[in-house]
N, C-alpha and C. Protein backbone atom coordinates (compact mmCIF):
# COMPACT_ATOMS: atom_id res chain seq x y z
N UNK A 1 -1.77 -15.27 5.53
CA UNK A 1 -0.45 -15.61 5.03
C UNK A 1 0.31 -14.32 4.72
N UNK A 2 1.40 -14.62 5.28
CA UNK A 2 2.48 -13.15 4.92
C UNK A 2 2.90 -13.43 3.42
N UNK A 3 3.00 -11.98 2.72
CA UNK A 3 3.11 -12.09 1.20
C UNK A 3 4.72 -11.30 1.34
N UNK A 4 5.88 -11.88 0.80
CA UNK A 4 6.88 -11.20 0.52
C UNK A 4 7.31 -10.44 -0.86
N UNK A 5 7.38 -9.14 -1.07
CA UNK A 5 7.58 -8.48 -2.19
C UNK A 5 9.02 -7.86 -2.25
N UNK A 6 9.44 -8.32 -3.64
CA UNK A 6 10.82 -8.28 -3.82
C UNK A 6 11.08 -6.83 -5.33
N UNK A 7 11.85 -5.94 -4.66
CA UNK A 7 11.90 -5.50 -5.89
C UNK A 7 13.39 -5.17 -6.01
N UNK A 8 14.37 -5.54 -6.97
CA UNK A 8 15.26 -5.35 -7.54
C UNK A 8 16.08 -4.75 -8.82
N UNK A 9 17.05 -4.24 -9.17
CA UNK A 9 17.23 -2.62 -9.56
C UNK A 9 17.44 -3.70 -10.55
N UNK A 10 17.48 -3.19 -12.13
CA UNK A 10 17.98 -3.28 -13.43
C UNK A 10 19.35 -3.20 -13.93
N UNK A 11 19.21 -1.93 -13.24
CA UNK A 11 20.82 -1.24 -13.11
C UNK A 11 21.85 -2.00 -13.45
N UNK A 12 22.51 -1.96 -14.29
CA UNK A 12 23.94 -2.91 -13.89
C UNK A 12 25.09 -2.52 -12.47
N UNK A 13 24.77 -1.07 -12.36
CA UNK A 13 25.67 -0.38 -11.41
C UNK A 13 25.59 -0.39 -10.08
N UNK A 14 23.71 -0.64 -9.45
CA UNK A 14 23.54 -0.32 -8.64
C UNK A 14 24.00 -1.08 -7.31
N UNK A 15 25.23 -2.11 -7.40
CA UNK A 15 25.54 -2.76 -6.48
C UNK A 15 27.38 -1.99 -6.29
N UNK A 16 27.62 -1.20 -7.39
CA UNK A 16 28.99 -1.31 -6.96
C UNK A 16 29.50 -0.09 -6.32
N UNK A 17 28.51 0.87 -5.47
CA UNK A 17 29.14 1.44 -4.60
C UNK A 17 29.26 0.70 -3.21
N UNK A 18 28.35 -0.48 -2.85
CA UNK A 18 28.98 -1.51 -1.96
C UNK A 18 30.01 -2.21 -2.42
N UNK A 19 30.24 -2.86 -3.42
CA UNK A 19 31.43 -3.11 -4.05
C UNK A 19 32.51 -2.93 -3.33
N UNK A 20 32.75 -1.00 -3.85
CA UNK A 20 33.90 -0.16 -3.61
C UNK A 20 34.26 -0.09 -2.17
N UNK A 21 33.02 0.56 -1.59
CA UNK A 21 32.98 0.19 0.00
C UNK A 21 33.70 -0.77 0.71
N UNK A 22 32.88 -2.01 0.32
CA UNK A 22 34.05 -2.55 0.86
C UNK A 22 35.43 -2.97 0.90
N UNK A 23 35.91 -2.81 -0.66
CA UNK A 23 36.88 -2.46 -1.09
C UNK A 23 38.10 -1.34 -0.19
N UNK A 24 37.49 -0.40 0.11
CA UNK A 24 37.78 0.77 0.73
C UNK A 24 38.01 0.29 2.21
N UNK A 25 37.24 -0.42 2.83
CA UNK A 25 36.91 -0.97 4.18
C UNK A 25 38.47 -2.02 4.49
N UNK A 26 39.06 -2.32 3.35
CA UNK A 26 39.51 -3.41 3.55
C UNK A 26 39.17 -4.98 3.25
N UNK A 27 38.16 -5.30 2.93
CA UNK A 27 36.70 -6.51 2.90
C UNK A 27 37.48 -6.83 1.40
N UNK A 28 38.13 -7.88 1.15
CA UNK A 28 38.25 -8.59 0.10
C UNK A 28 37.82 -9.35 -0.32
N UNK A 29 37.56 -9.92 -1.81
CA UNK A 29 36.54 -11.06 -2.16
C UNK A 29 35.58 -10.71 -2.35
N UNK A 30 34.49 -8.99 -2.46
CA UNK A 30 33.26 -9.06 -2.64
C UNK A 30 33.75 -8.62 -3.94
N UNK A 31 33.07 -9.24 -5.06
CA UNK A 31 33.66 -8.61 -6.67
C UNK A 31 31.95 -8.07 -7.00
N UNK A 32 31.02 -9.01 -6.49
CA UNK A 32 29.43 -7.99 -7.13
C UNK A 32 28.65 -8.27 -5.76
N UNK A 33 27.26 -7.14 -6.02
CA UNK A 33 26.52 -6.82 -5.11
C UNK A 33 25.33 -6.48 -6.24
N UNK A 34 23.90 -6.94 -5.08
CA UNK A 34 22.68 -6.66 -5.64
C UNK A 34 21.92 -6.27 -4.85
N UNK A 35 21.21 -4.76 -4.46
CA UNK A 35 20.34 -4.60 -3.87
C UNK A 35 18.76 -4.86 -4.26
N UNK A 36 18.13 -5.34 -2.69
CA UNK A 36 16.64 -5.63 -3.27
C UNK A 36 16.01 -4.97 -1.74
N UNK A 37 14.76 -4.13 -2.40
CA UNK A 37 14.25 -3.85 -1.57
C UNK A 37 13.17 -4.90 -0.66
N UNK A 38 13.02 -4.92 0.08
CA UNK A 38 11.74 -5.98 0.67
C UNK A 38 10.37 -5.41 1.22
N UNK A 39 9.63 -6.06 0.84
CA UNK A 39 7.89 -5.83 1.60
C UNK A 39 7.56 -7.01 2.19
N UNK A 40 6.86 -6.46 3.25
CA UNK A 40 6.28 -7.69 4.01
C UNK A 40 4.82 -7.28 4.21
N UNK A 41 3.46 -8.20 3.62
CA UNK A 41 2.29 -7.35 3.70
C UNK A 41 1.62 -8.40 4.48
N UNK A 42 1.26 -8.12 5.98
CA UNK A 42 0.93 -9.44 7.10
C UNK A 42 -0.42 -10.35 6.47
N UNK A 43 -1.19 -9.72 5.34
CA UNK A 43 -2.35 -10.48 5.16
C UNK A 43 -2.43 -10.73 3.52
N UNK A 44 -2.57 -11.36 3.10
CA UNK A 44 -2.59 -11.60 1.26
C UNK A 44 -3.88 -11.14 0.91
N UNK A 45 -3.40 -9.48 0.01
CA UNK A 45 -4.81 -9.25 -0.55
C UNK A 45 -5.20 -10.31 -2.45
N UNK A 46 -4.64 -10.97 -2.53
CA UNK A 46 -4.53 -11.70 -3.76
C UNK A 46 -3.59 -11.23 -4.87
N UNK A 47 -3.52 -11.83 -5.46
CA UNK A 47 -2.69 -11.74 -6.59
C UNK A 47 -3.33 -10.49 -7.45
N UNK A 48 -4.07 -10.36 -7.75
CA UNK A 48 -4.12 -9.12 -8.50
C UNK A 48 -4.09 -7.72 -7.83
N UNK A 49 -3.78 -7.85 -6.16
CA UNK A 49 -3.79 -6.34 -5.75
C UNK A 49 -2.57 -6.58 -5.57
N UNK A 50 -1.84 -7.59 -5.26
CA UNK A 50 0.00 -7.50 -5.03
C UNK A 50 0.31 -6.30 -6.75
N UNK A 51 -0.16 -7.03 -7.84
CA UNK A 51 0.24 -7.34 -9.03
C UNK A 51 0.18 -5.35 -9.31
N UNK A 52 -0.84 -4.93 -9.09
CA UNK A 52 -1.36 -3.59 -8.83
C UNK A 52 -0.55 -2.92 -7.98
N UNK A 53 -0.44 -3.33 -6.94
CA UNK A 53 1.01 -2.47 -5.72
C UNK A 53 1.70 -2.27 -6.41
N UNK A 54 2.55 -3.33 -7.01
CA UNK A 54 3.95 -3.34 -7.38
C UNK A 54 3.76 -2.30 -8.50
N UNK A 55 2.77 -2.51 -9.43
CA UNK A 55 3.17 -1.92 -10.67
C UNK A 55 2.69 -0.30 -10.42
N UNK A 56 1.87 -0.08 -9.48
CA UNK A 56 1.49 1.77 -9.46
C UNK A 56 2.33 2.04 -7.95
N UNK A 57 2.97 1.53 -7.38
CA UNK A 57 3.55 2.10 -6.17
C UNK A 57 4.86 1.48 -5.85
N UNK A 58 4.96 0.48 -6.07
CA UNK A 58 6.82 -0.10 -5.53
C UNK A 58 7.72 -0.41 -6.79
N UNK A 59 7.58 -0.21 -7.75
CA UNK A 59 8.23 -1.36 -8.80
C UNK A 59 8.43 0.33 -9.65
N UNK A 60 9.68 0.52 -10.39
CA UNK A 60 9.44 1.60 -11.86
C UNK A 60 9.72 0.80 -12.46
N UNK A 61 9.16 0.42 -13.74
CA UNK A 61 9.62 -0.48 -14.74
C UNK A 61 10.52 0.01 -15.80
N UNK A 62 10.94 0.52 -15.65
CA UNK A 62 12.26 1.57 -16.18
C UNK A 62 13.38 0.70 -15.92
N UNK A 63 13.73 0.23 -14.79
CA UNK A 63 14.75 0.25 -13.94
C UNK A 63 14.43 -0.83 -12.63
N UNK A 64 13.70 -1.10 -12.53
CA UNK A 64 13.22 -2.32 -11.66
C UNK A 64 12.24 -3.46 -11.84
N UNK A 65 12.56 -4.51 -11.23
CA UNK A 65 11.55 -5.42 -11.48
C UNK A 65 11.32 -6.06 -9.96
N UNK A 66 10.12 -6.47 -10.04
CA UNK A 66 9.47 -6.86 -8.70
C UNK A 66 8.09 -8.00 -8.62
N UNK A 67 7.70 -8.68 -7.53
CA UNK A 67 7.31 -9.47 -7.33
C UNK A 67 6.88 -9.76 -6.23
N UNK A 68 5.95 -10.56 -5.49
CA UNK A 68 5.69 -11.05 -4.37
C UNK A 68 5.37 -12.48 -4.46
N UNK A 69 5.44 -13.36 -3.53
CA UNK A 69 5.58 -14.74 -2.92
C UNK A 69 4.60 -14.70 -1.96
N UNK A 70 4.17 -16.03 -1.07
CA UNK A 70 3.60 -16.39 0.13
C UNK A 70 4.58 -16.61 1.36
N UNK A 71 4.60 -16.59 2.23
CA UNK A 71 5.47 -16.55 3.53
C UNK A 71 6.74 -17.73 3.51
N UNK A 72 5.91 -18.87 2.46
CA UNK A 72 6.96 -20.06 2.16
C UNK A 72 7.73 -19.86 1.42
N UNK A 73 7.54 -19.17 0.30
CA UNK A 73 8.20 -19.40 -1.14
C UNK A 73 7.27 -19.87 -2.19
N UNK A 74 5.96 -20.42 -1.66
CA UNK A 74 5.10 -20.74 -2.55
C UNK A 74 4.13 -20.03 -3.47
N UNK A 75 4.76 -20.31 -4.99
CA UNK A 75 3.83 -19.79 -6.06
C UNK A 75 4.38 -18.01 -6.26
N UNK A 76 4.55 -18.09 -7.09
CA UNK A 76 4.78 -16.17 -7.55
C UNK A 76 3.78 -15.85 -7.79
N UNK A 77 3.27 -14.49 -6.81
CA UNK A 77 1.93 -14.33 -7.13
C UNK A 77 2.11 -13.07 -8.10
N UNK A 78 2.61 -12.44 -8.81
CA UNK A 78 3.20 -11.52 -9.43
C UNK A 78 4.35 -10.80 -9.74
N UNK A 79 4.77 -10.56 -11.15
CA UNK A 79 6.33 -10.00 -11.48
C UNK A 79 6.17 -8.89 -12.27
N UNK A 80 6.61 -7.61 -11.78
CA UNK A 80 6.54 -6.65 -12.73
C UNK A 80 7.86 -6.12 -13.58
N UNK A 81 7.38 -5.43 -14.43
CA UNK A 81 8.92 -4.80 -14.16
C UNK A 81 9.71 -5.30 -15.61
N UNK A 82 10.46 -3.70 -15.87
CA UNK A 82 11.27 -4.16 -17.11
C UNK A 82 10.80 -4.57 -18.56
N UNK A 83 11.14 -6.02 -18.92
CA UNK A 83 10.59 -5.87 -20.55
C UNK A 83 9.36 -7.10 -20.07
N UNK A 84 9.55 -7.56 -18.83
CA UNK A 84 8.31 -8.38 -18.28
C UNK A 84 6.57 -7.45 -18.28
N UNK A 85 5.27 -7.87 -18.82
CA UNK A 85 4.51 -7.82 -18.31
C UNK A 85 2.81 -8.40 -17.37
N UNK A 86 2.28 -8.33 -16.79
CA UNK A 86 2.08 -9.26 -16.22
C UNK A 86 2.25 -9.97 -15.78
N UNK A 87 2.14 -11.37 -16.00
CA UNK A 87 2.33 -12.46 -14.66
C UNK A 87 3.78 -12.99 -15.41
């Protein structure tokens, strides 16, 4: 099963140099933006090595929070990140 890992900024800011962009572009109507990075890991090592990725290699908990799923959407197999810990 493909595991999808989501990690997304804290930031309040970090969407509004697309914002401006498109602003700049001409592109009316975008008022907010949220970047998220994505992982795609082709085989599920379980929930406690997602849980481990995220928190020593993809995720700063400073400033991001993150997570992974199953290929469906089914079950959060882990959320790091921020004033969250553990599951």
């Amino acid at each position: 099963m493909t595991v999808r890992i989501e990690v997304r900024s804290n930031h309040p800011t970090a969407g509004q140099n697309i914002v401006r962009g498109a602003a700049a572009l001409g592109i009316t109507g975008v008022t907010a933006c949220q970047t998220v990075r994505l992982y795609f890991l082709e085989q599920d090592p379980g929930a406690e090595a997602v849980e481990r990725l995220c928190r020593l290699l993809l995720v700063d908990p400073v400033t991001e929070t993150g997570g992974g799923k199953g290929e469906r959407g089914e079950g959060e197999i882990g959320r790091l990140g921020g004033r969250e810990t553990g599951r």
